[in-house]
C-alpha atoms as a PDB file:
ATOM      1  CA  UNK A   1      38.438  -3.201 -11.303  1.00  0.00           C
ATOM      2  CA  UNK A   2      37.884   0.372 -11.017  1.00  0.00           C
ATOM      3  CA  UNK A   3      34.086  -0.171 -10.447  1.00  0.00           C
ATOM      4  CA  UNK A   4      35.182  -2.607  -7.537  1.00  0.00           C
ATOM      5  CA  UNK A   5      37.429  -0.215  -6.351  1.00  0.00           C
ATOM      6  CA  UNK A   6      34.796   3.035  -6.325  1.00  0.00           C
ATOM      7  CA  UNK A   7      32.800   0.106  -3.878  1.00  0.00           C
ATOM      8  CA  UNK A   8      35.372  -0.308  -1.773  1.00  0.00           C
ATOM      9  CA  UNK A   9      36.208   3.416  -1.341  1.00  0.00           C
ATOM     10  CA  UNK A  10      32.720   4.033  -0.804  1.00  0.00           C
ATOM     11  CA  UNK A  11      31.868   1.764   2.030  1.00  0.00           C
ATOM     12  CA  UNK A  12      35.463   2.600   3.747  1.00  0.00           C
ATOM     13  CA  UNK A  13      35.015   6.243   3.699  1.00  0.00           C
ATOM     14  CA  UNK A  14      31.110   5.989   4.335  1.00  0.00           C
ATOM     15  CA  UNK A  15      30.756   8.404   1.399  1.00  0.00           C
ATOM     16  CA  UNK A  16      27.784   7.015  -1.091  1.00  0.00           C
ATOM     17  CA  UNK A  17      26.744   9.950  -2.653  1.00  0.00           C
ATOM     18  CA  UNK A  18      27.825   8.169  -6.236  1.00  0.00           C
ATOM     19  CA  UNK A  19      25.535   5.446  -5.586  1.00  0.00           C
ATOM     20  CA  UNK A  20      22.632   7.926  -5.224  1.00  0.00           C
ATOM     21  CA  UNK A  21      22.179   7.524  -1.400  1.00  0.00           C
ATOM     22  CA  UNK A  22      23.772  11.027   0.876  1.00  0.00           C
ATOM     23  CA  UNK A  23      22.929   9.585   3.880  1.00  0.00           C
ATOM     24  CA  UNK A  24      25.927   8.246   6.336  1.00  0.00           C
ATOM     25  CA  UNK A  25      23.687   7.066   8.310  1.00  0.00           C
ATOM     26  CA  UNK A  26      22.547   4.189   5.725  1.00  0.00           C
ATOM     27  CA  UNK A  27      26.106   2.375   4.777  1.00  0.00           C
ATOM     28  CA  UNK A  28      26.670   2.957   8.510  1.00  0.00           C
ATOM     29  CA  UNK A  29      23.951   0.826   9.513  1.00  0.00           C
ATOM     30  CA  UNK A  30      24.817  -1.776   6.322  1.00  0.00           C
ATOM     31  CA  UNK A  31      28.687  -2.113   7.804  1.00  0.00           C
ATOM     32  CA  UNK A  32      27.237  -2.525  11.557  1.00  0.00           C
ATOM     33  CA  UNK A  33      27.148  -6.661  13.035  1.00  0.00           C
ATOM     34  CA  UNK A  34      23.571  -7.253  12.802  1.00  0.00           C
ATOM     35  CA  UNK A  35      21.329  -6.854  15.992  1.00  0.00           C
ATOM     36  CA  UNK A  36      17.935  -6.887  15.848  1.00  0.00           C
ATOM     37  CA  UNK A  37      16.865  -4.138  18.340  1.00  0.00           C
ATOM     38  CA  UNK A  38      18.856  -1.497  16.256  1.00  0.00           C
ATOM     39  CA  UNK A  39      17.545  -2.364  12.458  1.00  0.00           C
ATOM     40  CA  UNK A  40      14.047  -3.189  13.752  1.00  0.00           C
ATOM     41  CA  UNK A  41      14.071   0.989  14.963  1.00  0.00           C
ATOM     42  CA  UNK A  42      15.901   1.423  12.108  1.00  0.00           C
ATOM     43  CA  UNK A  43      13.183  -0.548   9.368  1.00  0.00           C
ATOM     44  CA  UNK A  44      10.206   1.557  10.877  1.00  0.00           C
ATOM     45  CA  UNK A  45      11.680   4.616  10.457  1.00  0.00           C
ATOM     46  CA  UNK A  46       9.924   5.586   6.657  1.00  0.00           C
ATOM     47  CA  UNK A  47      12.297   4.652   3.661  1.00  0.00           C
ATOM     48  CA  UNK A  48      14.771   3.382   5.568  1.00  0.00           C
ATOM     49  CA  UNK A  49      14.983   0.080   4.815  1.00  0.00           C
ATOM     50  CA  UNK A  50      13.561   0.976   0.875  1.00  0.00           C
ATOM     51  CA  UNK A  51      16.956   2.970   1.168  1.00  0.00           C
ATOM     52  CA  UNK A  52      19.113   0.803   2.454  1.00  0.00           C
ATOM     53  CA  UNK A  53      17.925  -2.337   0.181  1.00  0.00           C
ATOM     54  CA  UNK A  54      18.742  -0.339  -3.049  1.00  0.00           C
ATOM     55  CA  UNK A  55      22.301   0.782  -1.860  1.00  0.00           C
ATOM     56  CA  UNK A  56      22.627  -2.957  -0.439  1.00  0.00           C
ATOM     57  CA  UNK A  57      21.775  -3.804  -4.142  1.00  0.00           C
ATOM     58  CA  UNK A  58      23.892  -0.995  -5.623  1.00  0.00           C
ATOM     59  CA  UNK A  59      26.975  -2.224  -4.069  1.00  0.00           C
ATOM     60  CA  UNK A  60      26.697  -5.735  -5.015  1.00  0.00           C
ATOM     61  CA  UNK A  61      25.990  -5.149  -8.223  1.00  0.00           C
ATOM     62  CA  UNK A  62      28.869  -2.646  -9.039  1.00  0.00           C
ATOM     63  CA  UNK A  63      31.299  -4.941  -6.931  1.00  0.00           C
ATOM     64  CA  UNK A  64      30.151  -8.636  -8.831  1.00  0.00           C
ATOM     65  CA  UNK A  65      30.133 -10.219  -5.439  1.00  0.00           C
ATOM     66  CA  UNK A  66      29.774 -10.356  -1.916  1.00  0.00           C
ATOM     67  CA  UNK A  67      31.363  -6.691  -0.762  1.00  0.00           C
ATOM     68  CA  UNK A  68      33.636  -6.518   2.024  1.00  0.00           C
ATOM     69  CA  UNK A  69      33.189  -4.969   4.942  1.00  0.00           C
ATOM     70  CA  UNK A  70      28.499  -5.137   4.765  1.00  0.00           C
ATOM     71  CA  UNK A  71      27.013  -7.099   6.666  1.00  0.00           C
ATOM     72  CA  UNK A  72      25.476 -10.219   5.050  1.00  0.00           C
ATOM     73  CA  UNK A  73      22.687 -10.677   7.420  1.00  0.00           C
ATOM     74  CA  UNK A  74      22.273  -6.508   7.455  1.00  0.00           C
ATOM     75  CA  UNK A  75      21.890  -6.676   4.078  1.00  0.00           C
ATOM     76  CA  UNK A  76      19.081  -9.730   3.773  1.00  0.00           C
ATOM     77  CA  UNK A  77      17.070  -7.121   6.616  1.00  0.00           C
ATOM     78  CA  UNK A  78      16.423  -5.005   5.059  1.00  0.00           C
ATOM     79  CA  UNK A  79      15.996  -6.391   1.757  1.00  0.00           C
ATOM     80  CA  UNK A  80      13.131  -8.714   3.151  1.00  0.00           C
ATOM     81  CA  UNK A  81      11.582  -5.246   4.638  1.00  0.00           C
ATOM     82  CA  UNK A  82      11.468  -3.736   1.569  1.00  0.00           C
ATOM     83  CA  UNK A  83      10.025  -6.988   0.029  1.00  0.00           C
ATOM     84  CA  UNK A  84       6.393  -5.925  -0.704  1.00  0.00           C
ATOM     85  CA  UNK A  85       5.585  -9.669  -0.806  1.00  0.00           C
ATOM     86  CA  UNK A  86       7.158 -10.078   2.568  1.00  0.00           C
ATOM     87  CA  UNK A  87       4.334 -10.992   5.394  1.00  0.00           C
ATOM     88  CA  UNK A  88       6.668 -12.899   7.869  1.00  0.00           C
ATOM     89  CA  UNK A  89       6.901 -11.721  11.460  1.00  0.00           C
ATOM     90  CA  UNK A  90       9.425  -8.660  11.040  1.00  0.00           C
ATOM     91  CA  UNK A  91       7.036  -7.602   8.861  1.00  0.00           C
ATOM     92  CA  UNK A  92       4.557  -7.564  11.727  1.00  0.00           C
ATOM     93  CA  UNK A  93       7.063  -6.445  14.051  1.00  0.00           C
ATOM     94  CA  UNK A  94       7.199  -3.314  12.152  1.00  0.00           C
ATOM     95  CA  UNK A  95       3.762  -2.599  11.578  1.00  0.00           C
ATOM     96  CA  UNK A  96       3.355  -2.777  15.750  1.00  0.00           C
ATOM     97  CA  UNK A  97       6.372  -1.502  17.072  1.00  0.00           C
ATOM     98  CA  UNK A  98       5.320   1.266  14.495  1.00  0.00           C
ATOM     99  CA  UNK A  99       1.603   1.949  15.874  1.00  0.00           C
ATOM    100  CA  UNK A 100       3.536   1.498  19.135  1.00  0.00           C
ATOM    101  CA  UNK A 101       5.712   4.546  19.115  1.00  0.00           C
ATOM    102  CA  UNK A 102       2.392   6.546  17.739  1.00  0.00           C
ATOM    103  CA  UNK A 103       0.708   5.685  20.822  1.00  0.00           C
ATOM    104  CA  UNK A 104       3.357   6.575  22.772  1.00  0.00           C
ATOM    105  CA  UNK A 105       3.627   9.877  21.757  1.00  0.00           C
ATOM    106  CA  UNK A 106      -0.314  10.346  21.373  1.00  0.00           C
ATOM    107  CA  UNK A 107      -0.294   9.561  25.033  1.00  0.00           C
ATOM    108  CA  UNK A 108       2.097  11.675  25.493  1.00  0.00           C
ATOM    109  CA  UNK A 109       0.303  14.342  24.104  1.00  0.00           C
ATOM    110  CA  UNK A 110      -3.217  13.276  25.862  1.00  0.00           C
ATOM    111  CA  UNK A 111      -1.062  13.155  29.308  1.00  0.00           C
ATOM    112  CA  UNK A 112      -0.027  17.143  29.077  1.00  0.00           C
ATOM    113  CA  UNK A 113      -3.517  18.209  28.060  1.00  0.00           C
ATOM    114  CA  UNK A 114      -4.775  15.977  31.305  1.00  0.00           C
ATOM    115  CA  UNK A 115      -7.179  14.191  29.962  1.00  0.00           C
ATOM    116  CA  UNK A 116      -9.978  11.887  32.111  1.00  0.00           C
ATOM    117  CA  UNK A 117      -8.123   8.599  32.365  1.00  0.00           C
ATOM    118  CA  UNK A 118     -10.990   6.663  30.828  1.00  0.00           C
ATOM    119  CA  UNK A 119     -10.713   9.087  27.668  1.00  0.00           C
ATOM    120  CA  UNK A 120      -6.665   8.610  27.674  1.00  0.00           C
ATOM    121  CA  UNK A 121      -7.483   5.123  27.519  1.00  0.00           C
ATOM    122  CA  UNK A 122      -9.678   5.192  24.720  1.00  0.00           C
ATOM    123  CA  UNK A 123      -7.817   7.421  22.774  1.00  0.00           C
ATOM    124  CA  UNK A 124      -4.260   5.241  23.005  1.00  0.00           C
ATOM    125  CA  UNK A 125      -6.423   2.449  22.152  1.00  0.00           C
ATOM    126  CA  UNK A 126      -7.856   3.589  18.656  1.00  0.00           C
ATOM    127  CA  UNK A 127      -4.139   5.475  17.917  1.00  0.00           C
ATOM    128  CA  UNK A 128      -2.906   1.768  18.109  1.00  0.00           C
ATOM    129  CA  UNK A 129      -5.729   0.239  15.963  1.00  0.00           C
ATOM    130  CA  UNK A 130      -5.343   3.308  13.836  1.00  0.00           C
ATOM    131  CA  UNK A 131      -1.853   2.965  13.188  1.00  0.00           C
ATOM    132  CA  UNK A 132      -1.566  -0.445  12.853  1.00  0.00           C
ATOM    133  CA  UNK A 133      -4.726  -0.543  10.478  1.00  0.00           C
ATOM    134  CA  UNK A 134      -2.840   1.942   8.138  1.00  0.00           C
ATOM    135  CA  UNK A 135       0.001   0.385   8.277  1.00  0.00           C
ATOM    136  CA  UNK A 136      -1.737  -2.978   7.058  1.00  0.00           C
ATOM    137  CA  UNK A 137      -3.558  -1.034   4.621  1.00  0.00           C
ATOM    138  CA  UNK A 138      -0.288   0.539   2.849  1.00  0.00           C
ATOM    139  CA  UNK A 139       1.499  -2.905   2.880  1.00  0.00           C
ATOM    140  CA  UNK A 140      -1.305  -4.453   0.914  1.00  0.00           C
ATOM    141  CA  UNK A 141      -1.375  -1.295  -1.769  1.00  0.00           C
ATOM    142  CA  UNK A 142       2.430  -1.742  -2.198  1.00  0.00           C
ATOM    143  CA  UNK A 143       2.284  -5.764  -2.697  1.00  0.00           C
ATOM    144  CA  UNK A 144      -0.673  -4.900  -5.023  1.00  0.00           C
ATOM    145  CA  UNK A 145       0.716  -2.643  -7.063  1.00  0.00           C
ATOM    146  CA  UNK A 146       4.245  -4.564  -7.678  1.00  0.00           C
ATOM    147  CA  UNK A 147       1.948  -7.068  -8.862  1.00  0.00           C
ATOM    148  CA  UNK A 148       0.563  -4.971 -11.628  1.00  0.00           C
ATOM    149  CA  UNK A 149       3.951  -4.479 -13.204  1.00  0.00           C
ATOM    150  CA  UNK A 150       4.657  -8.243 -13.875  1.00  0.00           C
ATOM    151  CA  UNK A 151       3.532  -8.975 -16.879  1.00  0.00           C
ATOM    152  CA  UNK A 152       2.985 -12.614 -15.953  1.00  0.00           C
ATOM    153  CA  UNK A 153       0.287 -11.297 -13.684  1.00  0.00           C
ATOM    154  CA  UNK A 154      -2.013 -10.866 -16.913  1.00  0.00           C
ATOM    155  CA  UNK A 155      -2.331 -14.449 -17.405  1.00  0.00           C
ATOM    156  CA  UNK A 156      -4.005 -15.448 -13.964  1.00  0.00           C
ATOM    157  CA  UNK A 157      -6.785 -13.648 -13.308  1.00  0.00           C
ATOM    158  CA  UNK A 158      -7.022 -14.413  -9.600  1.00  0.00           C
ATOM    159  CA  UNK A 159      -3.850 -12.338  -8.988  1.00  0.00           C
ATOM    160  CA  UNK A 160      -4.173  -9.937 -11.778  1.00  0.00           C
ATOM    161  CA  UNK A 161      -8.001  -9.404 -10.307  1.00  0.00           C
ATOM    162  CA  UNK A 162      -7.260  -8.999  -6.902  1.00  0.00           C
ATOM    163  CA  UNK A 163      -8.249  -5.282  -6.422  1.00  0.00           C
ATOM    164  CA  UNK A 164     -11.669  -6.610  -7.895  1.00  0.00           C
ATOM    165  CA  UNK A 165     -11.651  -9.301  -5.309  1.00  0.00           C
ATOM    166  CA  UNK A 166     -11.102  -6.986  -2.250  1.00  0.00           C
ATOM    167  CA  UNK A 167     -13.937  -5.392  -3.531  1.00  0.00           C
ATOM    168  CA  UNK A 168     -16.152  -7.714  -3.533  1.00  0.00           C
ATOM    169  CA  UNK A 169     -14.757  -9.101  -0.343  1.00  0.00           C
ATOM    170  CA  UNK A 170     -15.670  -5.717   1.619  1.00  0.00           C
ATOM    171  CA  UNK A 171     -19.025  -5.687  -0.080  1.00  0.00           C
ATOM    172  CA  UNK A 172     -19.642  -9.745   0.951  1.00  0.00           C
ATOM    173  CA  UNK A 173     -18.367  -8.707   4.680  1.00  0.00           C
ATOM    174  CA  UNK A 174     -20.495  -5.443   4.774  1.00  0.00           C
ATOM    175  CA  UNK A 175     -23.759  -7.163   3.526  1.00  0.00           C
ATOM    176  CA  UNK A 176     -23.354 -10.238   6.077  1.00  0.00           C
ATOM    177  CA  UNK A 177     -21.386  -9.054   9.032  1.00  0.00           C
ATOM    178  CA  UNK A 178     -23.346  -5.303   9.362  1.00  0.00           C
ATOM    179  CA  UNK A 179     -21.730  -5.025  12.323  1.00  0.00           C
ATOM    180  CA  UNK A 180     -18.116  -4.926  11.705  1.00  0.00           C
ATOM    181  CA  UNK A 181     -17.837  -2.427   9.216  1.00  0.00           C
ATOM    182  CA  UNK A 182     -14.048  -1.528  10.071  1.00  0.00           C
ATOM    183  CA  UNK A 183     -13.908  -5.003   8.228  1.00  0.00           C
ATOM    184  CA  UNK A 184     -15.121  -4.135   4.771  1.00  0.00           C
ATOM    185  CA  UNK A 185     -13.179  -0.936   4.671  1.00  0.00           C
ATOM    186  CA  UNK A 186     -10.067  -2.758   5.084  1.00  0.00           C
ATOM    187  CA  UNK A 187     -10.645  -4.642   2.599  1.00  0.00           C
ATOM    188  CA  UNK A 188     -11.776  -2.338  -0.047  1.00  0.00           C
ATOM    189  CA  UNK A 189      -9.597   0.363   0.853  1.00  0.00           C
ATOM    190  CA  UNK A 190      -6.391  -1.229   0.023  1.00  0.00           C
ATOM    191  CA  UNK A 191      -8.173  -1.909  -3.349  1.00  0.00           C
ATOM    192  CA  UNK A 192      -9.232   1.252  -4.141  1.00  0.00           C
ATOM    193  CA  UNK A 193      -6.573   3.579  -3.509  1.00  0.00           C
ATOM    194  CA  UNK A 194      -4.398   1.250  -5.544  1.00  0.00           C
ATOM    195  CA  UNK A 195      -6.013   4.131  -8.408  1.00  0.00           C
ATOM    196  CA  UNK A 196      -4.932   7.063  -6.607  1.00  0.00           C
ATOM    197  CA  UNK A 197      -3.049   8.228  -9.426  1.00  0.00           C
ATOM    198  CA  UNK A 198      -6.038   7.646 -11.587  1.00  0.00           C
ATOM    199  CA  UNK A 199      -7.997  10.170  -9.513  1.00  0.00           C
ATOM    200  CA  UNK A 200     -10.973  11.110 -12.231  1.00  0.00           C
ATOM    201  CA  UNK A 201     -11.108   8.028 -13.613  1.00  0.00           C
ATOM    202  CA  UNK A 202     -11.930   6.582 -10.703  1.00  0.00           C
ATOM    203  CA  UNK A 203     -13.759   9.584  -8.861  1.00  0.00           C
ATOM    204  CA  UNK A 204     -16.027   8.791 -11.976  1.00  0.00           C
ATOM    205  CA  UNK A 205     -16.741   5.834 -10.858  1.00  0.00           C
ATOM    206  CA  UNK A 206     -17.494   6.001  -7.576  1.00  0.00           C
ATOM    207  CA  UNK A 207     -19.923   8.601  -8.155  1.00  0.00           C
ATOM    208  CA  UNK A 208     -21.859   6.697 -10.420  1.00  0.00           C
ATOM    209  CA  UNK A 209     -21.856   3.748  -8.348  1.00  0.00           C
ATOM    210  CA  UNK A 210     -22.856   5.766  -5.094  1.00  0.00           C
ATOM    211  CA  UNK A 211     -25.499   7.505  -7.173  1.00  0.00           C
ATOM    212  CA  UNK A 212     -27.209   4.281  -7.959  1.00  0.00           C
ATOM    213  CA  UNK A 213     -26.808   3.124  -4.672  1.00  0.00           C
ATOM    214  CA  UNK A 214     -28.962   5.731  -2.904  1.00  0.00           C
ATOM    215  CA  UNK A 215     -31.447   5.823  -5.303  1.00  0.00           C
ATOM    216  CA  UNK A 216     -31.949   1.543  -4.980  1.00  0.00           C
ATOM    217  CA  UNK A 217     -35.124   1.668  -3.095  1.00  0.00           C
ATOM    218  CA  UNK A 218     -32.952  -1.616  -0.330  1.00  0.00           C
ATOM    219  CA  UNK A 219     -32.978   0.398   2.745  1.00  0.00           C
ATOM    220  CA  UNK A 220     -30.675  -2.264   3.716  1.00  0.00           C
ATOM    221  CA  UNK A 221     -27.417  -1.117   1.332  1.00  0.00           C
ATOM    222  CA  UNK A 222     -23.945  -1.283   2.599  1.00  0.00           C
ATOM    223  CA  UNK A 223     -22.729   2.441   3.157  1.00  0.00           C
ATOM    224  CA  UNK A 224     -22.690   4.769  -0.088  1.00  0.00           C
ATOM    225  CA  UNK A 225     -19.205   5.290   0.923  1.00  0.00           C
ATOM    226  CA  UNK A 226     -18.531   1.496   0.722  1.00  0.00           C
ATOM    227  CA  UNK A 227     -19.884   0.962  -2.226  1.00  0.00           C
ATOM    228  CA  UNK A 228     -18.529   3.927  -4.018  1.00  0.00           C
ATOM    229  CA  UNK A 229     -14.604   2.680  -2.961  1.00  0.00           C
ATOM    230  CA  UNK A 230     -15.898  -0.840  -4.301  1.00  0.00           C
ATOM    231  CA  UNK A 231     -17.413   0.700  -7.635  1.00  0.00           C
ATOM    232  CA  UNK A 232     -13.484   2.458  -8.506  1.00  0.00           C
ATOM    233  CA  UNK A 233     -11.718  -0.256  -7.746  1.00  0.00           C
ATOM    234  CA  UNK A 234     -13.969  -2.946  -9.407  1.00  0.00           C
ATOM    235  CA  UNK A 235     -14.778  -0.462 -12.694  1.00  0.00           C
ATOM    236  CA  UNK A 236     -10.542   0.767 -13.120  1.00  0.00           C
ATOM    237  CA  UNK A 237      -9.316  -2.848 -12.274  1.00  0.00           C
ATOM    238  CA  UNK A 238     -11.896  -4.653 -14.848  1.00  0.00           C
ATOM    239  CA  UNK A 239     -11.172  -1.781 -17.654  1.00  0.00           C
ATOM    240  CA  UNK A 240      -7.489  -1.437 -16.959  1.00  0.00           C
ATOM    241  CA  UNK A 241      -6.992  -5.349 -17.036  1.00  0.00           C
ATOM    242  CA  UNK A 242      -9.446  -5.904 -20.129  1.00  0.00           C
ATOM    243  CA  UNK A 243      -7.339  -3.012 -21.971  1.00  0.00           C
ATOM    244  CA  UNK A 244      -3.646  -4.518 -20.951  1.00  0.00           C
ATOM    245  CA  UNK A 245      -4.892  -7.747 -22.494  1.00  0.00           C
ATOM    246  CA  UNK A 246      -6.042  -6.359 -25.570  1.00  0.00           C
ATOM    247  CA  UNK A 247      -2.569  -4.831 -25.913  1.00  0.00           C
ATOM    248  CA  UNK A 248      -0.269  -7.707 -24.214  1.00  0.00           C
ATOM    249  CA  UNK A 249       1.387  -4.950 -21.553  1.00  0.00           C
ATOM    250  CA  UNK A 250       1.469  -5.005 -17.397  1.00  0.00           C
ATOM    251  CA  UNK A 251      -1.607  -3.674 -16.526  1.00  0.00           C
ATOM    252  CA  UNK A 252       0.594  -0.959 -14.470  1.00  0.00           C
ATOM    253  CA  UNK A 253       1.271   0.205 -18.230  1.00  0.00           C
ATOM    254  CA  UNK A 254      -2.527   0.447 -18.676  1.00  0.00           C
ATOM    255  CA  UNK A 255      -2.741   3.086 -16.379  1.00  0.00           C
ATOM    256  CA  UNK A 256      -5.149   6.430 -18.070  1.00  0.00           C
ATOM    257  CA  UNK A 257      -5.942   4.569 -20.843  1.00  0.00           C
ATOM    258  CA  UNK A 258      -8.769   5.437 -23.384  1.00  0.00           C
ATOM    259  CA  UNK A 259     -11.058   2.160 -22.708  1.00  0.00           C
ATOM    260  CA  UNK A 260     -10.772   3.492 -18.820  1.00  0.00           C
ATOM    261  CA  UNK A 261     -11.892   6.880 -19.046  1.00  0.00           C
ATOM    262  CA  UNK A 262     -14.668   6.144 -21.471  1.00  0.00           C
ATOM    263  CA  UNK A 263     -16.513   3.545 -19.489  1.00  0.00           C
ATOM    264  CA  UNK A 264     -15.832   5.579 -16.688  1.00  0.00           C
ATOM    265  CA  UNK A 265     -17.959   8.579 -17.942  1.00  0.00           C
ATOM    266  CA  UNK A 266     -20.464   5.986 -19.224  1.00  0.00           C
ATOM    267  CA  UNK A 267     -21.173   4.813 -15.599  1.00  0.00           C
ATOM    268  CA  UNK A 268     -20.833   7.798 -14.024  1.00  0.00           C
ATOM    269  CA  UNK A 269     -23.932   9.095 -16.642  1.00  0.00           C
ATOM    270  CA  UNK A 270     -25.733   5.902 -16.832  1.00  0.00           C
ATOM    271  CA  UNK A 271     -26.123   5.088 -13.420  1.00  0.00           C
ATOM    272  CA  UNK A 272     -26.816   8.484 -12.596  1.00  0.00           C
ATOM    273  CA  UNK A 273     -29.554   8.519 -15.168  1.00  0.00           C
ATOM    274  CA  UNK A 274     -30.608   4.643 -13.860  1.00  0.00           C
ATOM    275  CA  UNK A 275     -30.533   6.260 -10.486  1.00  0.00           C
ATOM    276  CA  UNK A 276     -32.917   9.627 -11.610  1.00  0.00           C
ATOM    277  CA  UNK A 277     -35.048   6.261 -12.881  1.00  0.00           C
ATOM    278  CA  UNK A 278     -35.178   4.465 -10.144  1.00  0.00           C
ATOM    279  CA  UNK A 279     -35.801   6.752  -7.560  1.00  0.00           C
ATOM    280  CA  UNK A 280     -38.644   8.734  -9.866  1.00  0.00           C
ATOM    281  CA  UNK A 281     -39.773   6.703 -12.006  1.00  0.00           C
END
């Protein structure tokens, strides 16, 4: 009862700070009658709706029930926002009304400096594409990366693969369709930053790989930046996934572990002793 009642004194007196979120602004929104204009602004402003799900989930948990005076449909918002499986049209909505407003104020910015129309033009165009790209790019990391902390995901190697599968995706695309090489990168990009926080590890092995690749006497190669991205995310997924199998964890548990860093200075000496072969010998 006195749980229930720290809920309800929260929410009345817009006052969260207990439930670790200081922002009014955020039970404000989770009290309003739902519209869609407001939370769609609302969901692409960043962390907002990451915010807004975990106090939504707060609340309902402390309470043991449906607490009075949210909104229901406020509440399923922004929890399907902050969904990293979620890929149904607010989703999308996000992503553009989000490369949207950074048009808008490149524009803006291209307007004052009086730019040549044509140039204006150009320039709003690739700030969308940019934007929106991005965007795309960071929704696939974050659905990626939730799915290395199931530990389910180690017993279906399609899904616990899938960084390795990007990879090869952008290499397939870059090798076939020469011509669209925005393609490949958005493919492998998703995949490879996915080790940001493994930075050596996987610096190692995109240098190998790269180093190998420009000594292959094919003058007909995907980029050496391509194939470096491809090499890290291939070499830490393989390693990482191979180790958390070994040892029955999440492969998010793998993370910096021995097996990884090893292989990693093996390829980034062996192919760059392949590639000295290669290229000289």
């Amino acid at each position: 009862m006195e749980r229930r009642q720290q809920v309800l004194q929260a929410v009345s007196t817009e006052d969260t700070d207990a439930f670790d979120e200081d922002r009014p602004l955020t039970i404000r929104q989770l009290k309003r009658t739902f519209g869609w204009p407001l939370a769609l602004v609302l969901a692409c402003v960043p962390g907002f709706a990451f915010r807004a799900a975990r106090l939504s989930r707060r609340l309902t948990a402390d309470y043991g029930d449906d607490v009075p005076g949210l909104d229901g449909r406020q509440q399923a918002f922004f929890e399907r926002i902050a969904d990293p499986f979620y890929a149904g049209p607010w989703r999308w909505a996000t992503v553009l009304l989000t490369a949207a407003f950074a048009t808008l104020a490149i524009a803006g910015l291209c307007a004052v400096s009086a730019l040549a129309p044509e140039r204006l033009q150009r320039m709003t165009g690739l700030t969308f594409a940019a934007a929106a790209g991005m965007l795309c790019i960071w929704h696939a990391m974050r659905a990626l990366w939730a799915l290395r902390e199931r530990p389910a995901t180690l017993h279906s190697p399609w899904i616990a693969l899938m960084p390795a599968w990007l990879a090869v995706a952008g290499l397939v695309v870059a090798w076939w369709l020469p011509q669209l090489p925005a393609l490949a990168f958005a493919l492998v990009l998703p995949a490879a930053l996915l080790h940001f926080r493994q930075f050596f590890d996987a610096l190692r092995f995109a240098i190998g790989t790269s180093w190998l690749a420009r000594a292959w006497p094919t003058p007909d190669l995907p980029s050496p930046w391509l194939l470096a991205l491809a090499g890290a995310a291939i070499g830490m997924t393989l390693c990482d996934w191979a180790y958390a199998k070994r040892h029955r964890i999440s492969i998010a548990a793998a993370a910096g572990n021995r097996w990884t860093t090893v292989a990693s200075f093996t390829i980034f000496v062996g192919l760059g002793i392949a590639g000295l072969a290669i290229r000289y010998g």
